[in-house]
PDB file of N, CA and C in Angstrom:
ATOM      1  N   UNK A   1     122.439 112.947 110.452  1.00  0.00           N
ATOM      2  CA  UNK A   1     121.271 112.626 109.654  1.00  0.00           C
ATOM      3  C   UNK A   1     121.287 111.213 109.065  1.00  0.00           C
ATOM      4  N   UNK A   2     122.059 110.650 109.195  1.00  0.00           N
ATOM      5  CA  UNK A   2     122.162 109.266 108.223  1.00  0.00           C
ATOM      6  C   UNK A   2     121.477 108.207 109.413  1.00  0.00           C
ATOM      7  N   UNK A   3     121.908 108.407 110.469  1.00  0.00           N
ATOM      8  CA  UNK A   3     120.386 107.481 111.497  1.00  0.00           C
ATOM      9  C   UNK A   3     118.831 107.857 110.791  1.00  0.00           C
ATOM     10  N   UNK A   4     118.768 108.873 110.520  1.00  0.00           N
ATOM     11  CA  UNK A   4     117.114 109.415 109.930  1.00  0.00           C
ATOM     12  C   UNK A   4     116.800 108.378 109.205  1.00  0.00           C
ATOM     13  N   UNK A   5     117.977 108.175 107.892  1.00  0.00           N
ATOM     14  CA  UNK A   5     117.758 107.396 106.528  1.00  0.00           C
ATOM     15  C   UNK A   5     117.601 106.355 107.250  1.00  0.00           C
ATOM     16  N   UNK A   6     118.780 105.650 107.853  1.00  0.00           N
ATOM     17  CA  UNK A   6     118.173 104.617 108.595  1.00  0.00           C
ATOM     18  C   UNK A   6     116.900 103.614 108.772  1.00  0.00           C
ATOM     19  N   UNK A   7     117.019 105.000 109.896  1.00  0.00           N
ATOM     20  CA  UNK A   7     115.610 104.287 110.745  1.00  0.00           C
ATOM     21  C   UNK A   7     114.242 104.659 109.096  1.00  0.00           C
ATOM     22  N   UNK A   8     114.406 105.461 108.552  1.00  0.00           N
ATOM     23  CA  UNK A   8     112.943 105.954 107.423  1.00  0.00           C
ATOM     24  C   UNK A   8     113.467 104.071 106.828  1.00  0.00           C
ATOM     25  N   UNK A   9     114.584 103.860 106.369  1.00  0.00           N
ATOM     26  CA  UNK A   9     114.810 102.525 105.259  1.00  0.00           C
ATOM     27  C   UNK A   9     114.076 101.541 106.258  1.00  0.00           C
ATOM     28  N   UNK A  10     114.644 101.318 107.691  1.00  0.00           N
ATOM     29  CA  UNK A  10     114.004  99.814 108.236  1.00  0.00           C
ATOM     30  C   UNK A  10     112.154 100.295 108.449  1.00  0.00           C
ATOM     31  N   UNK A  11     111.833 101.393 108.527  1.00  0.00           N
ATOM     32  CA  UNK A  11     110.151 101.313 108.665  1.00  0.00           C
ATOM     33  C   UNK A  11     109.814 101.029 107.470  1.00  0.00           C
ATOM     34  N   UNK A  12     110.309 101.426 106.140  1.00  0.00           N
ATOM     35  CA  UNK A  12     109.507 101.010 105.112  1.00  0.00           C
ATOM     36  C   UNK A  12     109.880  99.626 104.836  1.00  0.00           C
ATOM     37  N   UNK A  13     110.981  99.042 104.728  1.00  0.00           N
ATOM     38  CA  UNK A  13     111.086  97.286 105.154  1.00  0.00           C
ATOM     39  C   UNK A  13     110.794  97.058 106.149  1.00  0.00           C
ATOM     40  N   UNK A  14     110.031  97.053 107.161  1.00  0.00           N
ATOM     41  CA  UNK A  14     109.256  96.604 108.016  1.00  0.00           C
ATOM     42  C   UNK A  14     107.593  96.641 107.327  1.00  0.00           C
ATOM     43  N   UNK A  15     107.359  97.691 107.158  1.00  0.00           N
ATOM     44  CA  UNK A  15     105.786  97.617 106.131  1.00  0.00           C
ATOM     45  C   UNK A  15     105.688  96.934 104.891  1.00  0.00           C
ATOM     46  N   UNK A  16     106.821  97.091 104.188  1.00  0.00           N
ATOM     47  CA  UNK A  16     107.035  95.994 103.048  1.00  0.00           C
ATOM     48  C   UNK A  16     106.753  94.768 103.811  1.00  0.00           C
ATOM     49  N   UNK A  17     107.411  94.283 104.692  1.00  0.00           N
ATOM     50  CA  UNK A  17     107.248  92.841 105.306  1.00  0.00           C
ATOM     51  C   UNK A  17     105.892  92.405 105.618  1.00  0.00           C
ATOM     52  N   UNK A  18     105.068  93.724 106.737  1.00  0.00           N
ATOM     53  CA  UNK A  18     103.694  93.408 106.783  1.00  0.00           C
ATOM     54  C   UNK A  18     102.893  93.127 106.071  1.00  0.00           C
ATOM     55  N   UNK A  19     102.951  94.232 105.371  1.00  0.00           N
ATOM     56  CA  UNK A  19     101.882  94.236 103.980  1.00  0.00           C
ATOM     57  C   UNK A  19     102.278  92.568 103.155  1.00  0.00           C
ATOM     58  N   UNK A  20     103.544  92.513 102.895  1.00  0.00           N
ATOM     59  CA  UNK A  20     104.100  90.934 102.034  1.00  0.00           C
ATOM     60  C   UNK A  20     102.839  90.040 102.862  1.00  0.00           C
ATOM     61  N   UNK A  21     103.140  89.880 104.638  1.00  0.00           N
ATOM     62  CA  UNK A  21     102.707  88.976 105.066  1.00  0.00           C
ATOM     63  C   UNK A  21     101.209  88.574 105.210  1.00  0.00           C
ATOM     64  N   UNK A  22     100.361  90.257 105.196  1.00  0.00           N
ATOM     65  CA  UNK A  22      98.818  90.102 105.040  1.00  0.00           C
ATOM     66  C   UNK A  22      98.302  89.760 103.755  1.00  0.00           C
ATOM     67  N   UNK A  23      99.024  89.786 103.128  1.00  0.00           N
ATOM     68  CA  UNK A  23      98.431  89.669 101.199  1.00  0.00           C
ATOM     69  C   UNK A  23      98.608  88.021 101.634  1.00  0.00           C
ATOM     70  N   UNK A  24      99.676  87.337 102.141  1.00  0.00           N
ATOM     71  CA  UNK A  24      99.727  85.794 102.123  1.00  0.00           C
ATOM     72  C   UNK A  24      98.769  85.606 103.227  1.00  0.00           C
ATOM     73  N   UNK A  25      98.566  85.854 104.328  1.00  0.00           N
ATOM     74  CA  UNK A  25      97.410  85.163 105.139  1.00  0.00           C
ATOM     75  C   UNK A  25      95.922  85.449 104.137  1.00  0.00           C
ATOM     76  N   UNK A  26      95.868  86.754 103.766  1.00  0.00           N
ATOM     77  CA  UNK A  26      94.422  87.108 102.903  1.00  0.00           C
ATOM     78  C   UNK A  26      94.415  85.861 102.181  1.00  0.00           C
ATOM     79  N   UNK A  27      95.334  86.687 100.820  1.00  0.00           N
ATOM     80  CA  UNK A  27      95.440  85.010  99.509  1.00  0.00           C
ATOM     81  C   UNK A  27      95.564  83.685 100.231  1.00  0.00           C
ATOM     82  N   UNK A  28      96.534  83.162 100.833  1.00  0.00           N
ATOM     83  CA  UNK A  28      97.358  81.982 101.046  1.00  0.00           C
ATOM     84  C   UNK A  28      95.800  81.141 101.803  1.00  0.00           C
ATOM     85  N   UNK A  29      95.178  82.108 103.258  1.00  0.00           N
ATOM     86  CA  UNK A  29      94.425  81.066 103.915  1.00  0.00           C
ATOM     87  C   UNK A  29      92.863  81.355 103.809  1.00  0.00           C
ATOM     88  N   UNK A  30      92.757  81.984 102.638  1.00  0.00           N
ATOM     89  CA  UNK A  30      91.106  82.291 102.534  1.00  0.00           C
ATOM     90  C   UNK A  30      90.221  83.398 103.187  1.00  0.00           C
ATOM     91  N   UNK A  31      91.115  84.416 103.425  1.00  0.00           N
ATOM     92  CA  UNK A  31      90.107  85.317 104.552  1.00  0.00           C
ATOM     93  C   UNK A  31      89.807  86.182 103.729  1.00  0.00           C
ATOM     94  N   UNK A  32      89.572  86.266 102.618  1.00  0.00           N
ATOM     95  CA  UNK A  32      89.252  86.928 101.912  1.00  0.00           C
ATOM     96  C   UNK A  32      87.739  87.445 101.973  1.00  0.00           C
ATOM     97  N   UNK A  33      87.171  88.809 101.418  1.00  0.00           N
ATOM     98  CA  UNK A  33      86.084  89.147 101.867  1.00  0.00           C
ATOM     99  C   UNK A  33      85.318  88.971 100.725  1.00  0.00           C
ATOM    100  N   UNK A  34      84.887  87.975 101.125  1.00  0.00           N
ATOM    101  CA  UNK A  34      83.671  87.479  99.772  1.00  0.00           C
ATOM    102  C   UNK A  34      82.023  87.442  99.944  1.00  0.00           C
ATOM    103  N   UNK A  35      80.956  87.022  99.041  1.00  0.00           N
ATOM    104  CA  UNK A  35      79.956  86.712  99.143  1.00  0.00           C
ATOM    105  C   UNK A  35      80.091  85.650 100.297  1.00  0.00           C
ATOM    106  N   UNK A  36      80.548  84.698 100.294  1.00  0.00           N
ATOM    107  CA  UNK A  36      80.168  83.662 101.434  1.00  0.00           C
ATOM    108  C   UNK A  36      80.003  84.396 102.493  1.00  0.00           C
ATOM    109  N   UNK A  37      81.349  85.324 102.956  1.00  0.00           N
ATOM    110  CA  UNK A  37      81.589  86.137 104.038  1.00  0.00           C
ATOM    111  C   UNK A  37      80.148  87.146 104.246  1.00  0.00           C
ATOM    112  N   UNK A  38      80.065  87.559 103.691  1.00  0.00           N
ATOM    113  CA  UNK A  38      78.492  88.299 103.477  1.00  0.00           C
ATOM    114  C   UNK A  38      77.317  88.102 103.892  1.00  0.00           C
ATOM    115  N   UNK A  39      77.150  86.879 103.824  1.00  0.00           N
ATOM    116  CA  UNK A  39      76.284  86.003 103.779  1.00  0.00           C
ATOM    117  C   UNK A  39      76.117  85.334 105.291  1.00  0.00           C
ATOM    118  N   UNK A  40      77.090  84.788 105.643  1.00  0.00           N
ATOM    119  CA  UNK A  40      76.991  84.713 106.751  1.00  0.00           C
ATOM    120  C   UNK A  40      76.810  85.491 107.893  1.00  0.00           C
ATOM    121  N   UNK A  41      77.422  86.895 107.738  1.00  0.00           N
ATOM    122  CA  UNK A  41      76.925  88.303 108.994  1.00  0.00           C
ATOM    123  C   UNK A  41      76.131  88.697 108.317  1.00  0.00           C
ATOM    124  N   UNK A  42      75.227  88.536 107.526  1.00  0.00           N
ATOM    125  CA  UNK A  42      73.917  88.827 107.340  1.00  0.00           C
ATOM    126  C   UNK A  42      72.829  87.749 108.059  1.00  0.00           C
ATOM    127  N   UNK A  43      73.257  86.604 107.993  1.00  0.00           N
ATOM    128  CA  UNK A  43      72.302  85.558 109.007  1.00  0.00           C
ATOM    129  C   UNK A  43      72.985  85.938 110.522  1.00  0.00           C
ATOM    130  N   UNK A  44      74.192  85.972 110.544  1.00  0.00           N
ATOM    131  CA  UNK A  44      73.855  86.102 112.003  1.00  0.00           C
ATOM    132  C   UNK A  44      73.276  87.467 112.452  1.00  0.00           C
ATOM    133  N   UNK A  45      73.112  88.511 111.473  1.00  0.00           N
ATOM    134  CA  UNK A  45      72.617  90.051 112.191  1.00  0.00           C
ATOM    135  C   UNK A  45      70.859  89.780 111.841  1.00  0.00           C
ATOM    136  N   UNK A  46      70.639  88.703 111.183  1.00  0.00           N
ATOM    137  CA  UNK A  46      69.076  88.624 110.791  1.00  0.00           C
ATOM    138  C   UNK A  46      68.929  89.546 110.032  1.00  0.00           C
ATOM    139  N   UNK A  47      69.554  89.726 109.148  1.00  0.00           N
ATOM    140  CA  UNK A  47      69.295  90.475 107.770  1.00  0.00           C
ATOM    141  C   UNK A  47      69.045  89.858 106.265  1.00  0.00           C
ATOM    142  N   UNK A  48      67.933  90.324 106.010  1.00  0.00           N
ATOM    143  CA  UNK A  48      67.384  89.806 104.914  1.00  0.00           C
ATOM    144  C   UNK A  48      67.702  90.415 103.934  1.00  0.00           C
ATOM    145  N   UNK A  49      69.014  89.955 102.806  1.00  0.00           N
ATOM    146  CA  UNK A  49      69.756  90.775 102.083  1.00  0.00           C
ATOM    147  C   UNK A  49      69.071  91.059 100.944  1.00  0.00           C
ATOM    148  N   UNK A  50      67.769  90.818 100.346  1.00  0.00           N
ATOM    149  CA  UNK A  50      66.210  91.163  99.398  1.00  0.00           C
ATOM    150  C   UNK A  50      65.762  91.714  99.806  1.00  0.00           C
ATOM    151  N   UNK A  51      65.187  92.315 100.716  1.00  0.00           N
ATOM    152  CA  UNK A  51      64.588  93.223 101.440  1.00  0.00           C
ATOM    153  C   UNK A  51      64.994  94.827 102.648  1.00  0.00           C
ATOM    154  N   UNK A  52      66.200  93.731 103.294  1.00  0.00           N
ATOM    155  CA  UNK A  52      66.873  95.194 103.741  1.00  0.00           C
ATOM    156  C   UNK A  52      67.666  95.881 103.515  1.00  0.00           C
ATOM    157  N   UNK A  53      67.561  97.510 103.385  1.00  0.00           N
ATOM    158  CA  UNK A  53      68.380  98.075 103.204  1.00  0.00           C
ATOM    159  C   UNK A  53      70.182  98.170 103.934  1.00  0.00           C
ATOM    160  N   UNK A  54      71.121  98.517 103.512  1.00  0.00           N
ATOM    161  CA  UNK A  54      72.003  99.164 104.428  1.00  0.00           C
ATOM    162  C   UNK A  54      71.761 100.102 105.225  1.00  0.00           C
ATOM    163  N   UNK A  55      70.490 101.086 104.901  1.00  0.00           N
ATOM    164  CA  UNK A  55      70.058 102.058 106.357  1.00  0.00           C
ATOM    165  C   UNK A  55      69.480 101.187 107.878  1.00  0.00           C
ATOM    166  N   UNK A  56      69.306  99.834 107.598  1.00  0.00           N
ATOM    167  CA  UNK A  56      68.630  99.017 108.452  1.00  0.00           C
ATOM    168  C   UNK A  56      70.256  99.052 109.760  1.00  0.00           C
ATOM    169  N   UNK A  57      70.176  99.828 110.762  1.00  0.00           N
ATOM    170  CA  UNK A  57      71.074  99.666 111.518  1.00  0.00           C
ATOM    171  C   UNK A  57      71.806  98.135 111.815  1.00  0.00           C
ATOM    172  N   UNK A  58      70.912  97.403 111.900  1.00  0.00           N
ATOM    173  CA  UNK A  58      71.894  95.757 112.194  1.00  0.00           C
ATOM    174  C   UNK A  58      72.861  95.194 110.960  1.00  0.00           C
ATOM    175  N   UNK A  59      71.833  95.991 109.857  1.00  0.00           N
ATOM    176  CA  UNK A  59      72.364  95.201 108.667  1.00  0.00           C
ATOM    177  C   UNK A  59      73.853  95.823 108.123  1.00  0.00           C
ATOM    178  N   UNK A  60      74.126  97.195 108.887  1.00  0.00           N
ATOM    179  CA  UNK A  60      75.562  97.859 107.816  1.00  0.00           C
ATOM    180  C   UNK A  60      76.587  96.932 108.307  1.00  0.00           C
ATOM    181  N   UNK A  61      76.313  96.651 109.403  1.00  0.00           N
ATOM    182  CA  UNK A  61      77.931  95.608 109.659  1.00  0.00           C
ATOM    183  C   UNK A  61      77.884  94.790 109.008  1.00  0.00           C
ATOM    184  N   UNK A  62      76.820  94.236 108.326  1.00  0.00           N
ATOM    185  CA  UNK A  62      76.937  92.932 107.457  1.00  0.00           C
ATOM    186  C   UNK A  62      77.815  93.122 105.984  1.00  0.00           C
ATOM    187  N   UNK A  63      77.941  94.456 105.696  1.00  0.00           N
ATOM    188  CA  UNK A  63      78.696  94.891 104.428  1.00  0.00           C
ATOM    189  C   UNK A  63      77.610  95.131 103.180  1.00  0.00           C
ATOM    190  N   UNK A  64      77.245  94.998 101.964  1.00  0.00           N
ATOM    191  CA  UNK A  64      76.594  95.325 100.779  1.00  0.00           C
ATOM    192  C   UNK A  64      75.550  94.496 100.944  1.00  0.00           C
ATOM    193  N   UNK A  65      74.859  94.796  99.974  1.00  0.00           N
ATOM    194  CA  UNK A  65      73.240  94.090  99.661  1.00  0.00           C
ATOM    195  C   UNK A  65      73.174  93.754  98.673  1.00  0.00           C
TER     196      UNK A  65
END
């Protein structure tokens, strides 16, 4: 049983590592999901974020209104 512990210790330091590394690309290089972000897949889906709903099929990929 001590391979079990093992291998359970390196998957959760392996996800510790991921997770460490997506919080720094998110924070560190801006990909963060913001109004700008919003804003822009709403022009490119032609969604008029005053007027259309999220039931408007093009518009749910765009995220909130």
């Amino acid at each position: 049983m001590p391979y079990m512990k093992a291998i359970a210790n390196g998957n959760l330091f392996a996800s510790f590592v991921v997770f460490v590394a997506w919080m720094v690309w998110l924070i560190g290089f801006g990909h963060l999901w913001d109004e700008d972000l919003f804003s822009v897949y709403h022009e490119k889906l032609n969604c008029n974020r005053n007027t259309d709903s999220l039931e408007v099929g093009r518009c749910q990929a765009g995220g909130s209104s």
